[in-house]
N, C-alpha and C. Protein backbone atom coordinates (compact mmCIF):
# COMPACT_ATOMS: atom_id res chain seq x y z
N UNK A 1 87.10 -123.48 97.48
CA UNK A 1 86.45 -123.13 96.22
C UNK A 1 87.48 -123.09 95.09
N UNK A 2 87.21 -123.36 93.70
CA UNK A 2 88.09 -124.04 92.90
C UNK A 2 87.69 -122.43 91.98
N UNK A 3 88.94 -121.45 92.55
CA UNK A 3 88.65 -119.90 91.98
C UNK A 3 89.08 -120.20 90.28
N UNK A 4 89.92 -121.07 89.96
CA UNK A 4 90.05 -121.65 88.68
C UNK A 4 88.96 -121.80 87.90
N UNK A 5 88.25 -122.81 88.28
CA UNK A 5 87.21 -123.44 87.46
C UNK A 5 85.99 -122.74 87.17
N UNK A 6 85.80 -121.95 88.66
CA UNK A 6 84.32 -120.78 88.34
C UNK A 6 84.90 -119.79 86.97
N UNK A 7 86.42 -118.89 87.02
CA UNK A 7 86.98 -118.53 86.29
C UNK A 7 86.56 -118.87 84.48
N UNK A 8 87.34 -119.90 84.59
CA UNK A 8 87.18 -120.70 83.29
C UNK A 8 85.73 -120.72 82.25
N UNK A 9 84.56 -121.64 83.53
CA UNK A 9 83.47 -121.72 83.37
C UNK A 9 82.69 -121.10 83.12
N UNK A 10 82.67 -119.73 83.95
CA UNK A 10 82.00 -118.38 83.45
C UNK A 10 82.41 -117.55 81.87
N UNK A 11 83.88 -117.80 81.62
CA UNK A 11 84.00 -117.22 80.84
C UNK A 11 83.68 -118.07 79.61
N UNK A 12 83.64 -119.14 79.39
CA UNK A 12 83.36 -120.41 78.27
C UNK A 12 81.77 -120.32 78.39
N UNK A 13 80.71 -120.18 79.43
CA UNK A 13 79.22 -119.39 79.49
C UNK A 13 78.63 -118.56 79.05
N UNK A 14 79.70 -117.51 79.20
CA UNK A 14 79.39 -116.37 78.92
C UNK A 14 79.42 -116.26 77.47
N UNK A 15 80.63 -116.64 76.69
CA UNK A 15 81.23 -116.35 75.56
C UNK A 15 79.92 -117.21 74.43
N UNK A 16 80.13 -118.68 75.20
CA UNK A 16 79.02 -119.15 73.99
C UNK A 16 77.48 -118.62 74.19
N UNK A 17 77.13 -118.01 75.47
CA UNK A 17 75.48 -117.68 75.44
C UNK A 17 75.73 -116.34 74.49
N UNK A 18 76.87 -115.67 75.17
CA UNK A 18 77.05 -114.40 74.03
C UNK A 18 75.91 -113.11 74.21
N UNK A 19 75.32 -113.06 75.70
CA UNK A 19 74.77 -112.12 75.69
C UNK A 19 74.70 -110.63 75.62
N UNK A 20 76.02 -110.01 75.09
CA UNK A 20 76.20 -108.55 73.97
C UNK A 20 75.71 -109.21 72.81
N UNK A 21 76.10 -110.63 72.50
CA UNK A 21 75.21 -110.52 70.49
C UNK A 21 74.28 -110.79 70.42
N UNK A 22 73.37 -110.86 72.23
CA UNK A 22 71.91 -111.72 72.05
C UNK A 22 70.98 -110.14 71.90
N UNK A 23 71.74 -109.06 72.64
CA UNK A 23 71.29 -107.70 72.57
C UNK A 23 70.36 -107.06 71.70
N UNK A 24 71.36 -107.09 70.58
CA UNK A 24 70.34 -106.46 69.33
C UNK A 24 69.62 -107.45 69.09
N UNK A 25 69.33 -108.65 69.04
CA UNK A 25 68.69 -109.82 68.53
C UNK A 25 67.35 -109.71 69.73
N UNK A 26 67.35 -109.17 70.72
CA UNK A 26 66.59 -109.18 71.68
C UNK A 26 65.61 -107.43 71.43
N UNK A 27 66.20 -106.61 70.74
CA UNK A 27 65.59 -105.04 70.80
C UNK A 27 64.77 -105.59 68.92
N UNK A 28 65.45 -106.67 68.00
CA UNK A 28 64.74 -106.25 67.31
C UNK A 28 63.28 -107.50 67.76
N UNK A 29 63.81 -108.76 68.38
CA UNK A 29 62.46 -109.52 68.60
C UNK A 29 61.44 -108.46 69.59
N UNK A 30 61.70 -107.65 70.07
CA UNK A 30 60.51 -106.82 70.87
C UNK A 30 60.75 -105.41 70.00
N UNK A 31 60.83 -105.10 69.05
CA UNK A 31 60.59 -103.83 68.24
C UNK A 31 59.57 -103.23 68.44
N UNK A 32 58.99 -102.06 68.95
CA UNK A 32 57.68 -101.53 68.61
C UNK A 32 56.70 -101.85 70.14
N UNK A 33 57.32 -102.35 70.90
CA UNK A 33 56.58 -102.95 72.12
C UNK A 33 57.50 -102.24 73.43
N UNK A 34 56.03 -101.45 74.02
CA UNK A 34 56.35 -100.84 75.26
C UNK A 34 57.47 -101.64 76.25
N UNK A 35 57.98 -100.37 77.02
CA UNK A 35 59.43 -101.34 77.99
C UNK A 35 58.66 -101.85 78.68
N UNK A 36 57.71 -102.26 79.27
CA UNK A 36 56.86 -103.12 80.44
C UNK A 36 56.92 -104.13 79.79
N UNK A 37 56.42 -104.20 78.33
CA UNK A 37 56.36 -105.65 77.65
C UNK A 37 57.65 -106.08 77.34
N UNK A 38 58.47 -105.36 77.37
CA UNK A 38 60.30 -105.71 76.68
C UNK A 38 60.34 -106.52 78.19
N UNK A 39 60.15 -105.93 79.30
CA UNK A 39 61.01 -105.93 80.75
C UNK A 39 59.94 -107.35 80.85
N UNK A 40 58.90 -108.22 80.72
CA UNK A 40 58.49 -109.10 80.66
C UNK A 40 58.71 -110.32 79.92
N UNK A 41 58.98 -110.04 79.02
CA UNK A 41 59.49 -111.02 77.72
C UNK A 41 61.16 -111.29 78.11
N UNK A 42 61.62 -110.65 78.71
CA UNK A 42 63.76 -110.10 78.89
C UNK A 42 63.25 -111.94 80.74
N UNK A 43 62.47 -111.21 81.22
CA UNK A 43 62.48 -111.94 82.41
C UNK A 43 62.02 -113.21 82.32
N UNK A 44 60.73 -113.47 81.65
CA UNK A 44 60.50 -114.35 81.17
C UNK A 44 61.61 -115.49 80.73
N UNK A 45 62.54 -115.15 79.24
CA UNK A 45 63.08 -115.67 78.37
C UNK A 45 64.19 -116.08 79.16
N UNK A 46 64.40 -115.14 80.47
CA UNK A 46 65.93 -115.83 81.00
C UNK A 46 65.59 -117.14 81.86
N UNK A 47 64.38 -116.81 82.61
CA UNK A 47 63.72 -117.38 83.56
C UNK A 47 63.44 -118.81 82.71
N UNK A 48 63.04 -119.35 81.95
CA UNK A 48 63.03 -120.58 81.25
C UNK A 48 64.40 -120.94 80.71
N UNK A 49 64.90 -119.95 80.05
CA UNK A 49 66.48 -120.77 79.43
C UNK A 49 67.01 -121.22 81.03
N UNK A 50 66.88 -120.94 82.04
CA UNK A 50 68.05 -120.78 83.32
C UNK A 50 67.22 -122.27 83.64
N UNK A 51 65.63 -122.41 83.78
CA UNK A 51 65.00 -124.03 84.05
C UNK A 51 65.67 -124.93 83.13
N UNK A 52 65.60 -124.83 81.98
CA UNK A 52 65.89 -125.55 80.67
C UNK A 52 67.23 -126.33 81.11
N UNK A 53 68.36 -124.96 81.13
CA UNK A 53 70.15 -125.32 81.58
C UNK A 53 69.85 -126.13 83.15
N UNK A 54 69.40 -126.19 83.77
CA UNK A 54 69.41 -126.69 85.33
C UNK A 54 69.03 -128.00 85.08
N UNK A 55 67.67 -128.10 84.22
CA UNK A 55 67.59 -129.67 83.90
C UNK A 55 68.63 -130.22 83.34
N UNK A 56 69.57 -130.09 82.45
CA UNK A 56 70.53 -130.72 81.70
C UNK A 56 71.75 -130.69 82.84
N UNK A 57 71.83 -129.62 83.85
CA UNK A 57 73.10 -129.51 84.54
C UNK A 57 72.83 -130.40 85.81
N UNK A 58 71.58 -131.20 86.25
CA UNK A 58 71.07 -132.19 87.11
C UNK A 58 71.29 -133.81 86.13
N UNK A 59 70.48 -133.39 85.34
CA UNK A 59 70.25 -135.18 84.52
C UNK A 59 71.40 -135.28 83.06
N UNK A 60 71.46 -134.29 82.39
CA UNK A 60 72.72 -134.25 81.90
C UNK A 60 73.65 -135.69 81.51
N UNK A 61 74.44 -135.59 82.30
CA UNK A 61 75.36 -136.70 82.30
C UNK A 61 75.03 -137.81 82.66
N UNK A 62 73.25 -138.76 83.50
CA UNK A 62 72.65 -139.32 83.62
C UNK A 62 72.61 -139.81 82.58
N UNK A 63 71.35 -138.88 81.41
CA UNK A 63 71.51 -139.27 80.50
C UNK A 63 72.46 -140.18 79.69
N UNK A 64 73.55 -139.43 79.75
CA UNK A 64 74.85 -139.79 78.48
C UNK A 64 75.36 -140.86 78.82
N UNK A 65 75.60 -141.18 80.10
CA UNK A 65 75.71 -143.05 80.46
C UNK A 65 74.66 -143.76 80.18
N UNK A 66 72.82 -143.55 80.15
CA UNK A 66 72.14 -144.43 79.69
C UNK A 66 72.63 -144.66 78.34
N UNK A 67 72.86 -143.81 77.35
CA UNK A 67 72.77 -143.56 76.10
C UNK A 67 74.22 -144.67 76.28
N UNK A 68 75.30 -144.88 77.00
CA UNK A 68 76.99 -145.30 76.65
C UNK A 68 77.61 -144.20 75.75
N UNK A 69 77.31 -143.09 76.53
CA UNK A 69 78.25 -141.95 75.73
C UNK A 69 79.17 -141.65 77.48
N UNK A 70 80.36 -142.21 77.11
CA UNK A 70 81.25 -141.76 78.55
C UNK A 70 81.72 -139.74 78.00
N UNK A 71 82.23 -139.18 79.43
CA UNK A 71 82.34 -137.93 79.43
C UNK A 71 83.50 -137.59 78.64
N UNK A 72 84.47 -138.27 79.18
CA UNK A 72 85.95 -137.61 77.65
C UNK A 72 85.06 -137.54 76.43
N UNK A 73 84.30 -138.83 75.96
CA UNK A 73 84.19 -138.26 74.36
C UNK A 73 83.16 -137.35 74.38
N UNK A 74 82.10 -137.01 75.18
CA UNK A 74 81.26 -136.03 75.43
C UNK A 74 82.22 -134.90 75.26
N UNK A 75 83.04 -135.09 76.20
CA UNK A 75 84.02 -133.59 75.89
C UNK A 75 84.59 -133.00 74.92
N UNK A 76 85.30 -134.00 73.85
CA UNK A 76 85.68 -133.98 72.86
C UNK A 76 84.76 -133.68 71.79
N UNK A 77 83.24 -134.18 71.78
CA UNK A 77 82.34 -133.37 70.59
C UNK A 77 82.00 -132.18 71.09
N UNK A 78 82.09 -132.10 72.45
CA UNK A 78 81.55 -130.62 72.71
C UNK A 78 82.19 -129.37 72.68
N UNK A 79 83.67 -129.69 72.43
CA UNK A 79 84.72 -129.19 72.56
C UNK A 79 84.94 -128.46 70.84
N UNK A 80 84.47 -129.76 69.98
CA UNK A 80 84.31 -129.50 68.45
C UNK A 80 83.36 -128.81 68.39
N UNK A 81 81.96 -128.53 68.51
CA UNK A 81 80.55 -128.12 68.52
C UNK A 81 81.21 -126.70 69.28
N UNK A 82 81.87 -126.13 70.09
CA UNK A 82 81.90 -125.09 70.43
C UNK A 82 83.16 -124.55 69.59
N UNK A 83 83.62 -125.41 68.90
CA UNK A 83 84.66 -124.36 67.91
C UNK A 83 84.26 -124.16 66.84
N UNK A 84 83.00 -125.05 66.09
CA UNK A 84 82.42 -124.69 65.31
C UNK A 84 81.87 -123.08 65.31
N UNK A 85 81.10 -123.56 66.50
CA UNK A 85 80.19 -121.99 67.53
C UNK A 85 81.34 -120.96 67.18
N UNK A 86 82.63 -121.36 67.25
CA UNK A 86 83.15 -120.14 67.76
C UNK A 86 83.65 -119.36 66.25
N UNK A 87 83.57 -120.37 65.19
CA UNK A 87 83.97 -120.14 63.56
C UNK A 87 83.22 -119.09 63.43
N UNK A 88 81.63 -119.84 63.39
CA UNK A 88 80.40 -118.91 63.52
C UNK A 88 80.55 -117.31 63.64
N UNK A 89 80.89 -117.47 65.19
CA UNK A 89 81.08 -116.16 65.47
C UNK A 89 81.81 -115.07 64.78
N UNK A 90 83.05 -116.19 64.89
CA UNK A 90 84.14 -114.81 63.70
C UNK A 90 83.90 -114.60 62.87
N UNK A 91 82.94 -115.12 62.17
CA UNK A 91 83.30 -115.03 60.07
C UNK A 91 81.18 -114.48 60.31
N UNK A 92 80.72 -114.30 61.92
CA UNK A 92 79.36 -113.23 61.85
C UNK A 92 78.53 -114.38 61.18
N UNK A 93 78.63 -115.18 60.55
CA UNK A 93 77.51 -116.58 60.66
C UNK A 93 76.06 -116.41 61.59
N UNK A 94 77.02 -116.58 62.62
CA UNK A 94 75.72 -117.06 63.81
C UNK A 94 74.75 -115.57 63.92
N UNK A 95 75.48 -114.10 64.30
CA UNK A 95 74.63 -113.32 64.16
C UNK A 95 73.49 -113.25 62.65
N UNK A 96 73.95 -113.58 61.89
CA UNK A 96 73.09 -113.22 60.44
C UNK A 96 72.30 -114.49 60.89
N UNK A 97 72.35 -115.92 61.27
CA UNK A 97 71.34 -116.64 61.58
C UNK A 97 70.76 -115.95 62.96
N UNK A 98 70.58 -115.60 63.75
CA UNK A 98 70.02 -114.88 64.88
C UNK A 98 69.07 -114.02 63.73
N UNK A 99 69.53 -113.13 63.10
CA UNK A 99 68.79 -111.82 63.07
C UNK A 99 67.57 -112.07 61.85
N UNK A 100 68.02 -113.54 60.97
CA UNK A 100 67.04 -114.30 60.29
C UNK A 100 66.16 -114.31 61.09
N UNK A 101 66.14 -115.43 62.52
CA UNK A 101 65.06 -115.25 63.55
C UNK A 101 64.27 -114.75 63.96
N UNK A 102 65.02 -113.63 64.18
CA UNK A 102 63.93 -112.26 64.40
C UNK A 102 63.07 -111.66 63.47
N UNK A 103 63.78 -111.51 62.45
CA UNK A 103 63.05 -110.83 61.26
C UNK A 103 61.87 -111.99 60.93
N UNK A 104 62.12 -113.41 60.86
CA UNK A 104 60.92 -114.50 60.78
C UNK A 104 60.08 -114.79 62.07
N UNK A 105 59.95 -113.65 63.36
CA UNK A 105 59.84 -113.97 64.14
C UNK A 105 58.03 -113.31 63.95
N UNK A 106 57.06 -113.87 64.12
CA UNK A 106 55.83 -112.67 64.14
C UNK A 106 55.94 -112.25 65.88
N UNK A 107 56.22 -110.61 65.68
CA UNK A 107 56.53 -110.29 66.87
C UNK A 107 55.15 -109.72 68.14
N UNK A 108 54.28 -110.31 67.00
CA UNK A 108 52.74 -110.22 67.54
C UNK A 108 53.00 -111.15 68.91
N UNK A 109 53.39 -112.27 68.52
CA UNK A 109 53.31 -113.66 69.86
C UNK A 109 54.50 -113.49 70.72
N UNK A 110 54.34 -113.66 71.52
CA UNK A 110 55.73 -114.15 72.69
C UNK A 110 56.67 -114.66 72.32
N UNK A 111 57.85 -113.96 72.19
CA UNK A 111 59.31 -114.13 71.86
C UNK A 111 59.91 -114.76 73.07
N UNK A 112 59.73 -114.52 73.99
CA UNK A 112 60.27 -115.35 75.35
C UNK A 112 60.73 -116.69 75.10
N UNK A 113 59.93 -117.56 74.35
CA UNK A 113 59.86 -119.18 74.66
C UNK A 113 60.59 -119.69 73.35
N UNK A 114 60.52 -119.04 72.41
CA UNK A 114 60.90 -119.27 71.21
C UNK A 114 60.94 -117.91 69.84
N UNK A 115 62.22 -117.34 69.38
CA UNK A 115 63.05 -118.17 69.92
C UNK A 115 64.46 -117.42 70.85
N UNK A 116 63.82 -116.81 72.00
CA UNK A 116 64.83 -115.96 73.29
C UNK A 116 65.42 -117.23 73.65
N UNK A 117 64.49 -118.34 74.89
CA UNK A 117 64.97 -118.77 75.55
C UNK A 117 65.55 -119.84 74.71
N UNK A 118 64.79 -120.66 73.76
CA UNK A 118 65.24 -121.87 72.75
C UNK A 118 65.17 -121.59 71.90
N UNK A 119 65.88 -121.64 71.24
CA UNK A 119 67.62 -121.80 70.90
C UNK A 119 68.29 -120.91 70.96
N UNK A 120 68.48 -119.21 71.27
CA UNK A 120 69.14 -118.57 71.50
C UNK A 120 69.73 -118.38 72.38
N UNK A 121 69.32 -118.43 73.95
CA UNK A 121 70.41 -118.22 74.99
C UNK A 121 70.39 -119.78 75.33
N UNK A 122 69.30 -120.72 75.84
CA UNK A 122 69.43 -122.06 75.92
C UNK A 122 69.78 -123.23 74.53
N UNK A 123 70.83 -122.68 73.91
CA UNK A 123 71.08 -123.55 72.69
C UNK A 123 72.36 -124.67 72.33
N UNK A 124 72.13 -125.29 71.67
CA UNK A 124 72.76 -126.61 71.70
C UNK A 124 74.35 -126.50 72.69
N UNK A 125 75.16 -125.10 72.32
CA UNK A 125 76.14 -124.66 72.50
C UNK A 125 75.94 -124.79 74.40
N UNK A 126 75.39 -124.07 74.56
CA UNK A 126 75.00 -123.82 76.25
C UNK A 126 74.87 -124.93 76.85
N UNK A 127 74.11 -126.03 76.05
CA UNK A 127 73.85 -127.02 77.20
C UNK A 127 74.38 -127.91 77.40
N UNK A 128 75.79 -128.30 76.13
CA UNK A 128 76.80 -128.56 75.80
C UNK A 128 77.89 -128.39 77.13
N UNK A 129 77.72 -126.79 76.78
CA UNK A 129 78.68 -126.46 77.58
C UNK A 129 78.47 -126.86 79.09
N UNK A 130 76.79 -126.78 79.66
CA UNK A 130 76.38 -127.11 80.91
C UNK A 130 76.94 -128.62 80.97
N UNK A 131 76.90 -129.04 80.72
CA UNK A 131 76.65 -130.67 80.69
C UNK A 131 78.71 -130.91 80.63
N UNK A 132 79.68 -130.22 79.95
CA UNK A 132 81.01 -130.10 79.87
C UNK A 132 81.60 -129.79 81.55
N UNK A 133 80.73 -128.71 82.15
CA UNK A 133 81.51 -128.18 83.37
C UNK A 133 81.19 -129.41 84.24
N UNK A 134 79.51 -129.57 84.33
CA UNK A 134 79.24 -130.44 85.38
C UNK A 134 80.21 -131.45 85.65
N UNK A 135 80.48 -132.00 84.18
CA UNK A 135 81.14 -133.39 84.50
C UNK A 135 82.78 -133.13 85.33
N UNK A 136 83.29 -132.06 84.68
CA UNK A 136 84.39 -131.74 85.30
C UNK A 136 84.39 -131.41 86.51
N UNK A 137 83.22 -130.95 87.47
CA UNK A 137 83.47 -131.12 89.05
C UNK A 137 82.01 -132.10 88.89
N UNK A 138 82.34 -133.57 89.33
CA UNK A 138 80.91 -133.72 89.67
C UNK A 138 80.41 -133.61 91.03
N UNK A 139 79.35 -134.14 91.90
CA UNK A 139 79.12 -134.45 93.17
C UNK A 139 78.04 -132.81 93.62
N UNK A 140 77.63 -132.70 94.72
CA UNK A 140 76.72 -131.58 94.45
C UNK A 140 77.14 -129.76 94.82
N UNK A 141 78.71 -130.06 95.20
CA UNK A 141 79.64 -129.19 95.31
C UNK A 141 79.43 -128.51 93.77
N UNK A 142 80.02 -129.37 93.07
CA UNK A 142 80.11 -129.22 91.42
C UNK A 142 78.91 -128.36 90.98
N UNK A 143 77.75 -129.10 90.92
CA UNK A 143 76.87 -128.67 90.53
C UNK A 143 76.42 -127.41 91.01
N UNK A 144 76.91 -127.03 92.32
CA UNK A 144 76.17 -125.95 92.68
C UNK A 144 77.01 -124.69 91.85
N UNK A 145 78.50 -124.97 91.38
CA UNK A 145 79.18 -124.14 91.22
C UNK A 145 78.40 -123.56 89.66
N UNK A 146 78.46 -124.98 89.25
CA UNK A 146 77.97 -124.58 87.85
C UNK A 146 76.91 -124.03 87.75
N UNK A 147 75.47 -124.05 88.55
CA UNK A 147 74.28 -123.39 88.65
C UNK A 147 74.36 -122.04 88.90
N UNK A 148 75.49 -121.93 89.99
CA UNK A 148 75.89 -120.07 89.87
C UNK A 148 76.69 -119.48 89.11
N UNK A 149 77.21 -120.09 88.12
CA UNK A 149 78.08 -119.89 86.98
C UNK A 149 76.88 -119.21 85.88
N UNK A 150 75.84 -120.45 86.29
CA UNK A 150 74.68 -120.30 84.71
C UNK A 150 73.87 -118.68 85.28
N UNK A 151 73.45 -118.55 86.51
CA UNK A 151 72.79 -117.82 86.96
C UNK A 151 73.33 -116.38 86.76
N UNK A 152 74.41 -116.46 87.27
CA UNK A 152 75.52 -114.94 86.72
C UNK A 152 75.84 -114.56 85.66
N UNK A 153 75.82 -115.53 84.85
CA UNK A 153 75.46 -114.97 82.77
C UNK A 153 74.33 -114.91 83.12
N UNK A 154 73.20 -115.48 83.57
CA UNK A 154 72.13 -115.15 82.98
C UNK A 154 71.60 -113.58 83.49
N UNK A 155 71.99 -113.69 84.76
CA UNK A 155 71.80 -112.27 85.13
C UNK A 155 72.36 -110.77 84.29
N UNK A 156 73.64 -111.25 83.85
CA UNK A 156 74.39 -110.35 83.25
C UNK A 156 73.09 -110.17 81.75
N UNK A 157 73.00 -111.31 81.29
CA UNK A 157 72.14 -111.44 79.87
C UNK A 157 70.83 -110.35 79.97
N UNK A 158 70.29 -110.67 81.82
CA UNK A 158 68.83 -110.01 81.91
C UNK A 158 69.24 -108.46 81.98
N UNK A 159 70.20 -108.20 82.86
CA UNK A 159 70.85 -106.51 82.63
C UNK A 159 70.69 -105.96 81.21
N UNK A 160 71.53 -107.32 80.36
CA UNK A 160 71.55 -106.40 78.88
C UNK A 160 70.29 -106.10 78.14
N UNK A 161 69.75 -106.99 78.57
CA UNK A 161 68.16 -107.38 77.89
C UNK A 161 67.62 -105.86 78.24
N UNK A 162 67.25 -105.69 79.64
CA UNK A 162 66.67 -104.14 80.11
C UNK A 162 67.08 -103.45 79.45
N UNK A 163 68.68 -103.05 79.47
CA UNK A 163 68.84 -101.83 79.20
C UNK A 163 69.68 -102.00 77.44
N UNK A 164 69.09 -102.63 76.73
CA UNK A 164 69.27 -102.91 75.55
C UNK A 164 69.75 -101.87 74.71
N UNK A 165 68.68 -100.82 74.77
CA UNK A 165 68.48 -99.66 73.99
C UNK A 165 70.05 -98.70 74.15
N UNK A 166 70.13 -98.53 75.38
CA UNK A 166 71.37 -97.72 76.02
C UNK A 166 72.66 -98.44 74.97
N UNK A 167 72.48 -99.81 75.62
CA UNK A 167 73.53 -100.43 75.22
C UNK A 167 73.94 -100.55 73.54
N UNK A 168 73.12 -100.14 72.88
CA UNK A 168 73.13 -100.29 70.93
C UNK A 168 73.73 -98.72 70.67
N UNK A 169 72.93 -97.50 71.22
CA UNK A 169 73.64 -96.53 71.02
C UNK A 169 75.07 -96.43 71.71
N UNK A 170 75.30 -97.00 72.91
CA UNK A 170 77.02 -96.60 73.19
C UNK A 170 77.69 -97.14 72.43
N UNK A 171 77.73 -99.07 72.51
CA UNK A 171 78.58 -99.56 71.60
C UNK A 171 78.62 -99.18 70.25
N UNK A 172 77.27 -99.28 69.46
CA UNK A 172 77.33 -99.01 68.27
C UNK A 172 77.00 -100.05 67.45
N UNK A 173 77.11 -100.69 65.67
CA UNK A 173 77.02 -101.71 65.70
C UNK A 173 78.31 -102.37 65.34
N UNK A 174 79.95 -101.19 65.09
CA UNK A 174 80.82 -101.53 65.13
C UNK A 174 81.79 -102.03 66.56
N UNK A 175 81.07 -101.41 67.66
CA UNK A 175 81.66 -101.56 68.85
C UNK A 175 80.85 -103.19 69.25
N UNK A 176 79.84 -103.80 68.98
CA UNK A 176 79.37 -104.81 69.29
C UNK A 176 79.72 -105.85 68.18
N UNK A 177 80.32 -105.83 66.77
CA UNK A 177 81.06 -106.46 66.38
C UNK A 177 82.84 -107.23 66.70
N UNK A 178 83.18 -105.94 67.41
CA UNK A 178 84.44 -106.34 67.89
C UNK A 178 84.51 -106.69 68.58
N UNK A 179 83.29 -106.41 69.69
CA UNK A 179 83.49 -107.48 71.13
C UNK A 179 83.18 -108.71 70.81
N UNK A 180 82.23 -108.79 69.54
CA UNK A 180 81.53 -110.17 69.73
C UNK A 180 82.89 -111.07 68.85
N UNK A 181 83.94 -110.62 68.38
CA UNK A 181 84.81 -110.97 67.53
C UNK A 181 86.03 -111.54 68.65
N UNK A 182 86.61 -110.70 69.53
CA UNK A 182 87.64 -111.09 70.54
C UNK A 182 86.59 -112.38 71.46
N UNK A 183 85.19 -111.90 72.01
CA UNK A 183 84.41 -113.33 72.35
C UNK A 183 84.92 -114.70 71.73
N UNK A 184 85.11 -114.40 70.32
CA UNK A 184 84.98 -115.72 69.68
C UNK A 184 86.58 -115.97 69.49
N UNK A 185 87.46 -115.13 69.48
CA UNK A 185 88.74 -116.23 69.51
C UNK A 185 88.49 -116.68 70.87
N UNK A 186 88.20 -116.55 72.27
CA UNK A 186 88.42 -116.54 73.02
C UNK A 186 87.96 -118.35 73.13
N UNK A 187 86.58 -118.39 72.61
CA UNK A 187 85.58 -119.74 72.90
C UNK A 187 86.63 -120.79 71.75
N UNK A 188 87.31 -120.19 70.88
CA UNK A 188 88.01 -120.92 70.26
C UNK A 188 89.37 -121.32 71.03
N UNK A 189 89.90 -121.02 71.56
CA UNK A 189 90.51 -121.59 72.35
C UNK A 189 90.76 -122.54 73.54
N UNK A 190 89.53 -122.11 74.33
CA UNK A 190 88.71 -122.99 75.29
C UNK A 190 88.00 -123.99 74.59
N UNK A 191 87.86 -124.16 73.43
CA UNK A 191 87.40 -125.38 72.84
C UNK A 191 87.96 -126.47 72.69
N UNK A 192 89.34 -125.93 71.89
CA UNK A 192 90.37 -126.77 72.03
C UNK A 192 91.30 -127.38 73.05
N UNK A 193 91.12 -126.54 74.46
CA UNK A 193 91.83 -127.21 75.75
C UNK A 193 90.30 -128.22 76.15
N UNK A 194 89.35 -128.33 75.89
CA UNK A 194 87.73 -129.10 76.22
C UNK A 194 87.96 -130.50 75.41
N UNK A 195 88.42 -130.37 74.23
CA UNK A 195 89.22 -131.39 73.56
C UNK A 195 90.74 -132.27 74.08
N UNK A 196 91.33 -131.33 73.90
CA UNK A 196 92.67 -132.05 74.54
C UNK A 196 92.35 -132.30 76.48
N UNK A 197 91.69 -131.86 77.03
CA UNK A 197 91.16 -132.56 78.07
C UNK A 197 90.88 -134.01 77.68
N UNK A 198 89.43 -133.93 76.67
CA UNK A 198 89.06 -135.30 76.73
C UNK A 198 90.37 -136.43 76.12
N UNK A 199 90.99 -135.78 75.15
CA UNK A 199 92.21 -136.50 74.86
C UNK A 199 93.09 -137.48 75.64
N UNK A 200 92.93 -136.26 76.80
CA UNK A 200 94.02 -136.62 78.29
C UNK A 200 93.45 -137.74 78.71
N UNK A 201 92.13 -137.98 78.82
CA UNK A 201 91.41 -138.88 79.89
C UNK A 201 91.43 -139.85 78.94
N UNK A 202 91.18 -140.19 77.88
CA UNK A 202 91.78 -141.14 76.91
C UNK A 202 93.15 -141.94 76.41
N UNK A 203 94.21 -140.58 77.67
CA UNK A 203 95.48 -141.01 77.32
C UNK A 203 96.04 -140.83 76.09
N UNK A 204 95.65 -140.03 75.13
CA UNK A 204 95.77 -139.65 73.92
C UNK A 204 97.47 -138.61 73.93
N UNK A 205 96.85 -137.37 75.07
CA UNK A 205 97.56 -136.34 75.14
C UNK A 205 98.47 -136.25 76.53
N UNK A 206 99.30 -135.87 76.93
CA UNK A 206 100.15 -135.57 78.05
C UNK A 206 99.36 -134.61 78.76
């Protein structure tokens, strides 16, 4: 088992699904709605983003050869697209677009499908990133790693989802700024080795 790559993978998963900043974005799309309906909508929303990521982490890279998109340069925009993500994060971008969401969300209808699972935890960033690991182990070894990679954020995501409430009063909304702040140098860095990877396979970089 490649204790490296699960390593890596989980933490480049974790960082761009970002489920501490999906938290509050998740207590205000269910505001006002009993925990039976929170604990339905939380299961729901993971339960489709986790189908959504599995299709792309199966056909994925299928795709991107019909299309003549080879994987280095796949890597290399995805590598850009997650440092964008990760700008986002620092300079609080992406949360103020999240919490637009919610607030435009009518919280009358099912938040689960749109927008929990698409585009917030299953979003361009994620499937990016799904579609980045696969290629780096392929064969069905690979894939399985990456499916329990996706499954263990997502699980972690469904924990936070439940216990949401707990989690806003401990951190705070200064204690969930700073995590979500060290998150994002973090995806910024791993962006740029996702790049100079594809570089490598191009022969670009040493």
């Amino acid at each position: 088992m490649d204790s490296a790559f699960l390593i890596t993978g989980f933490v480049t998963l974790f960082v761009i699904m970002d489920p501490i900043g999906l938290t509050p974005v998740f207590v205000a799309l269910t505001q006002g709605m009993p925990q039976s309906r929170r604990r339905q909508i939380a299961l729901r929303g993971c339960l489709i983003a986790g189908l959504l990521l599995s299709l792309f982490a199966l056909f994925g890279e299928a795709v991107l050869g019909f299309v003549g998109i080879s994987m280095p340069a796949f890597r290399i925009a995805g590598g850009i697209l997650l440092f964008l993500t990760a700008l986002d994060i620092l300079f609080q971008r992406r949360a103020q677009r999240r919490e637009d969401q919610a607030e435009e969300e009518d919280h009358s209808n099912d938040p689960s499908v749109f927008p929990l699972a698409m585009p917030l935890i299953a979003g361009p960033g994620s499937i990016a990133t799904i579609i980045l690991l696969t290629g780096q182990h392929p064969g069905i070894w690979g894939l399985t790693m990456v499916l329990g990679i996706m499954l263990a954020v997502l699980m972690i995501a469904l924990v936070l989802f439940l216990s949401a409430g707990l989690l806003e009063r401990a951190l705070g909304k200064t204690g969930i700024n700073v995590v979500t702040r060290l998150l994002g140098m973090l995806l910024a860095a791993l962006s740029v080795q996702f790049v100079l990877d594809g570089l490598k396979a191009f022969g670009f970089a040493a």
